[in-house]
C-alpha atoms as a PDB file:
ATOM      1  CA  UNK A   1       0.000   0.000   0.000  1.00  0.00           C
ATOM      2  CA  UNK A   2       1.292   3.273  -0.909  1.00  0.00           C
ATOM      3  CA  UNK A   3       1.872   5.936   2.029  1.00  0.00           C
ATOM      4  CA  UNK A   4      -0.252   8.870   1.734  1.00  0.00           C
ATOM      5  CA  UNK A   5       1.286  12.233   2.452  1.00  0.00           C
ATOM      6  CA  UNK A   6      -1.390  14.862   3.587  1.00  0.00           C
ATOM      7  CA  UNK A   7      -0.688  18.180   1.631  1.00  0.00           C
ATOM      8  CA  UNK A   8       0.412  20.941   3.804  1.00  0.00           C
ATOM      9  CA  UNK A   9      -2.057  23.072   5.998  1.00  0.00           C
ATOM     10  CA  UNK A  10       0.730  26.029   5.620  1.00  0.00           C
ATOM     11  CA  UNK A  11       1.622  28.082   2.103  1.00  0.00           C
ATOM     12  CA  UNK A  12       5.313  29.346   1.598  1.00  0.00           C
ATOM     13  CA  UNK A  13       4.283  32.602   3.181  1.00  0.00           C
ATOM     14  CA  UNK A  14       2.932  31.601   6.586  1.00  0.00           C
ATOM     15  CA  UNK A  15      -0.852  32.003   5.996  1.00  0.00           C
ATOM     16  CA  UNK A  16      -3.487  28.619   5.808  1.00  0.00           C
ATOM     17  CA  UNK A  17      -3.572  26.706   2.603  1.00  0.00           C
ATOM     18  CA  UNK A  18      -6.746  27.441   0.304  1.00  0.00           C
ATOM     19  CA  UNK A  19      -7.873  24.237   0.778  1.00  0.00           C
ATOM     20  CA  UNK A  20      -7.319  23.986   4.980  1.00  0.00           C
ATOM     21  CA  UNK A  21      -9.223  27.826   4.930  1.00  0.00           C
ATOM     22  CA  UNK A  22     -11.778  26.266   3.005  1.00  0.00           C
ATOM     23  CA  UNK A  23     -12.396  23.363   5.428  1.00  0.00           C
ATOM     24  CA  UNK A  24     -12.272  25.557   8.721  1.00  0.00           C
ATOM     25  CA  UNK A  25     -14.688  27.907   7.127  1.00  0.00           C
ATOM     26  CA  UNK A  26     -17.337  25.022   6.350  1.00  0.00           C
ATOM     27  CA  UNK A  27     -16.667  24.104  10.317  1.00  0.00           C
ATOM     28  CA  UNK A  28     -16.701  27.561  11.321  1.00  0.00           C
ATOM     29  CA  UNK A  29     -20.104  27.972   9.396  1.00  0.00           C
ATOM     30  CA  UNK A  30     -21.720  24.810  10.572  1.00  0.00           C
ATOM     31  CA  UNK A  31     -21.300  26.392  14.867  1.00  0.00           C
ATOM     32  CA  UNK A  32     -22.469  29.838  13.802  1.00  0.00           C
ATOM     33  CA  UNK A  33     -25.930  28.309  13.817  1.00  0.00           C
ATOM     34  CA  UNK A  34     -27.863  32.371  13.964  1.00  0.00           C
ATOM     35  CA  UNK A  35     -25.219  33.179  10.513  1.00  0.00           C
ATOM     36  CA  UNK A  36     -24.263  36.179  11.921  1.00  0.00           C
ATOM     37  CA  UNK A  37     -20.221  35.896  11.294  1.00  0.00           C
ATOM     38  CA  UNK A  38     -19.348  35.365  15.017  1.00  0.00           C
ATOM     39  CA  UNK A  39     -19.494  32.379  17.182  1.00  0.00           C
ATOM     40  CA  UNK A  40     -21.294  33.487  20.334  1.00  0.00           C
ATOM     41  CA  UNK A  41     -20.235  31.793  23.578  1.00  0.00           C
ATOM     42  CA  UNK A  42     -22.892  29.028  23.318  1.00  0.00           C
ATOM     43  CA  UNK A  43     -21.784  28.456  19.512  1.00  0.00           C
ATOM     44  CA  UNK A  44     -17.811  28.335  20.798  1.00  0.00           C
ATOM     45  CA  UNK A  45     -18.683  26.068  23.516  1.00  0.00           C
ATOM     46  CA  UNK A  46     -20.576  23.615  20.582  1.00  0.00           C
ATOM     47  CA  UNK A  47     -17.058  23.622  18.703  1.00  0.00           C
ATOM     48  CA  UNK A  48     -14.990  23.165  21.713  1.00  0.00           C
ATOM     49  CA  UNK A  49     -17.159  20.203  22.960  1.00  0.00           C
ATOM     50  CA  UNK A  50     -17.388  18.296  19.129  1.00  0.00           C
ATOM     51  CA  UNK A  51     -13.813  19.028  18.873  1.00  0.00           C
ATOM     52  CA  UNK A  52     -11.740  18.502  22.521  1.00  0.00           C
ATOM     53  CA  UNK A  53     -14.350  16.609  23.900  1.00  0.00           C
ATOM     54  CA  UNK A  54     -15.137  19.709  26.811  1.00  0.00           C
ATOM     55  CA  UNK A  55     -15.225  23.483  26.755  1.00  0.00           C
ATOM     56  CA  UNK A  56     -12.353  25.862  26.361  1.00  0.00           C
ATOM     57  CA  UNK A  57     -10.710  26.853  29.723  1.00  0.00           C
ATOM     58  CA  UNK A  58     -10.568  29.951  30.916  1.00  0.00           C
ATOM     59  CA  UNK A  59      -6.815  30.456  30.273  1.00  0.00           C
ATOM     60  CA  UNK A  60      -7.856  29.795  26.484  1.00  0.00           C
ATOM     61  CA  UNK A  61     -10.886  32.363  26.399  1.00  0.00           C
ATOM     62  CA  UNK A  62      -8.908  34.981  27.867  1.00  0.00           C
ATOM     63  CA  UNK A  63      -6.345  33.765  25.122  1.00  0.00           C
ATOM     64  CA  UNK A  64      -9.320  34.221  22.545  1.00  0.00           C
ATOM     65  CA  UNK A  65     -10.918  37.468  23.397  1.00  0.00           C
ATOM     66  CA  UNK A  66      -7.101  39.044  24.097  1.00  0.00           C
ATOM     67  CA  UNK A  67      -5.293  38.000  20.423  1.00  0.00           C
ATOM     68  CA  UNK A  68      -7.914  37.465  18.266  1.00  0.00           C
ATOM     69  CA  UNK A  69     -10.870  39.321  15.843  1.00  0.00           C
ATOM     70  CA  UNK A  70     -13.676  39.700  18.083  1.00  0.00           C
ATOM     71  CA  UNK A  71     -17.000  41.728  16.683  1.00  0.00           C
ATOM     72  CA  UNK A  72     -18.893  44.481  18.909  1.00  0.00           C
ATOM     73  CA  UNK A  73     -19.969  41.911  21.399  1.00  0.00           C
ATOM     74  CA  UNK A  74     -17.004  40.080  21.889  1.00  0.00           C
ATOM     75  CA  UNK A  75     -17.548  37.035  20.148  1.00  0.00           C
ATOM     76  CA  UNK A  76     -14.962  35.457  17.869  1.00  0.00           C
ATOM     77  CA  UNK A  77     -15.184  36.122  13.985  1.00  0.00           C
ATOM     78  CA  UNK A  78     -14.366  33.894  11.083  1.00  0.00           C
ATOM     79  CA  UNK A  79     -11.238  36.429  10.906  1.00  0.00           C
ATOM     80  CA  UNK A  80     -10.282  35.158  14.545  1.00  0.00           C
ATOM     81  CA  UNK A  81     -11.538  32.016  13.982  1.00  0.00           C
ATOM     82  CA  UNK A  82      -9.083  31.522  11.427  1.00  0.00           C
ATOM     83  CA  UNK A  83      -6.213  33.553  13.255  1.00  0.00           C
ATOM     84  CA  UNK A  84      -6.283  30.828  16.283  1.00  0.00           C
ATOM     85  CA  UNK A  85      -6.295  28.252  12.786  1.00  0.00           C
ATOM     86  CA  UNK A  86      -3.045  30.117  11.589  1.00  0.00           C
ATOM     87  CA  UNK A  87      -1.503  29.930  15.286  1.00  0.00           C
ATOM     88  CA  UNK A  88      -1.667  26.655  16.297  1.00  0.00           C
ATOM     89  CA  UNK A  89      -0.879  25.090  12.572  1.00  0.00           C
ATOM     90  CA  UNK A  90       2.045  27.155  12.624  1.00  0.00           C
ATOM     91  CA  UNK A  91       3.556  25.584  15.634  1.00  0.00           C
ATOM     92  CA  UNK A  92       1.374  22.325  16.044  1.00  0.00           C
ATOM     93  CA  UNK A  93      -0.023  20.790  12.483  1.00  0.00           C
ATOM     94  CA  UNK A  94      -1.205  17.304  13.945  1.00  0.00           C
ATOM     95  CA  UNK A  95      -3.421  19.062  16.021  1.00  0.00           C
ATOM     96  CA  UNK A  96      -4.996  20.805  13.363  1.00  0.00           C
ATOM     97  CA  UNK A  97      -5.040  17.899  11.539  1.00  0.00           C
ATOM     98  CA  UNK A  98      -6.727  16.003  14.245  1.00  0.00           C
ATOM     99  CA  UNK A  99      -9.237  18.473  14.582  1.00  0.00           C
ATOM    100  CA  UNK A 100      -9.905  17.841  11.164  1.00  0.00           C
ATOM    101  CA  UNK A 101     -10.109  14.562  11.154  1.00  0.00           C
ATOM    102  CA  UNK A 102     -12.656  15.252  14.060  1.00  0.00           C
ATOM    103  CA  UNK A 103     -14.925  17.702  12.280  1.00  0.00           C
ATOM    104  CA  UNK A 104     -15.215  14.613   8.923  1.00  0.00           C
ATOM    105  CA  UNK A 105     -12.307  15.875   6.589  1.00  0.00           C
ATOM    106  CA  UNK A 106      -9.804  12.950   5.352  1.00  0.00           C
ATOM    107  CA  UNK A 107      -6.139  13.429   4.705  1.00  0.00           C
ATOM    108  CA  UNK A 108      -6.705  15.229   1.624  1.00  0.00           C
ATOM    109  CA  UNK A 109      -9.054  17.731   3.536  1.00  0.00           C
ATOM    110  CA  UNK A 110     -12.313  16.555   1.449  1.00  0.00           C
ATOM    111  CA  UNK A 111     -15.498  16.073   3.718  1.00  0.00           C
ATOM    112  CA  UNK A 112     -16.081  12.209   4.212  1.00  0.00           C
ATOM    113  CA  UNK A 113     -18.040  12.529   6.770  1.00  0.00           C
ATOM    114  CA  UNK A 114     -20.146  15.530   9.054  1.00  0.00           C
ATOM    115  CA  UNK A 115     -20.907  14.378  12.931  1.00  0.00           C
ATOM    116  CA  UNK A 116     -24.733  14.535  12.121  1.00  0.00           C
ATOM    117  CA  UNK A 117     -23.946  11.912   9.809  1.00  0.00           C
ATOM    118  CA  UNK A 118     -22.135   9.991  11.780  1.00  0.00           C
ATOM    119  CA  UNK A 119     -24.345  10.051  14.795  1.00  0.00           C
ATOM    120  CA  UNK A 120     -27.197   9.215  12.243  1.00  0.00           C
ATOM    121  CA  UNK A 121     -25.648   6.269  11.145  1.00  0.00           C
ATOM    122  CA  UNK A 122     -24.952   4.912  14.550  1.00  0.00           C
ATOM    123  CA  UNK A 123     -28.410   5.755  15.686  1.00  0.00           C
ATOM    124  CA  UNK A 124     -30.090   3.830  12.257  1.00  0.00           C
ATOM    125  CA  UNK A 125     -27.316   0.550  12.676  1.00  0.00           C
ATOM    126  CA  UNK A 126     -28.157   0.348  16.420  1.00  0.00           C
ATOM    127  CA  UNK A 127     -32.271   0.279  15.021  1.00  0.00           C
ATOM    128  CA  UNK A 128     -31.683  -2.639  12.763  1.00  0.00           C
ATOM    129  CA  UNK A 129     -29.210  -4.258  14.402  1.00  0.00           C
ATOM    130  CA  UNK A 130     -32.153  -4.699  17.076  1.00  0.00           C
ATOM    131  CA  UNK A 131     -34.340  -5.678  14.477  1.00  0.00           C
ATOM    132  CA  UNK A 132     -32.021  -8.527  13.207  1.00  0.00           C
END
């Protein structure tokens, strides 16, 4: 079996890949649930939990709301959504990747797979594997 090299998250000069942007936006867009270009705390909390299995810390919030783009009421843009994106690739890509990997995206960042999907299918096998 050949070994499959993921493409890079990180272009020449520093910034997110079009194709890693791409992804993060369609996960970014799938928490801000009212579409209003922010994720409110509630929405944050969402991506946190799907993602790290538990809420951000407080450490990490005050991390958020200090270094990244926040709108008028504090909560953090696709702009800072993206920054944090750009940070931790920069100095830790398997993470990003895992999060990835989390959120349905394979190792050539293409959707395979959404969580609603996935929690479908569990919830229609477990039906007809009773049925069987």
């Amino acid at each position: 079996m050949p070994l499959v090299i993921p493409p890079t998250l990180i272009d020449e000069d520093g910034g997110l890949t079009q194709e890693c942007e791409d992804a993060l936006v369609a996960i970014f867009e799938r928490y801000d649930v009212d579409k209003d270009g922010a994720l409110s705390n509630a929405e944050l909390d969402a991506f946190a939990k799907d993602t790290n299995g538990d809420v951000f810390d407080e450490d990490t919030r005050n991390e958020i709301t200090e270094f990244l783009d926040l709108n008028s009421k504090g909560y953090l843009t696709l702009k800072g959504f993206l920054q944090m994106y750009n940070l931790q690739t920069s100095s830790e890509p398997e993470e990003t990747w895992k999060d990835l990997q989390k959120h349905g995206y394979d190792t050539q960042l293409k959707l395979v797979a959404s969580r609603n999907e996935d929690s479908e299918d569990k919830a229609n096998n477990k039906g007809s594997q009773s049925k069987a």
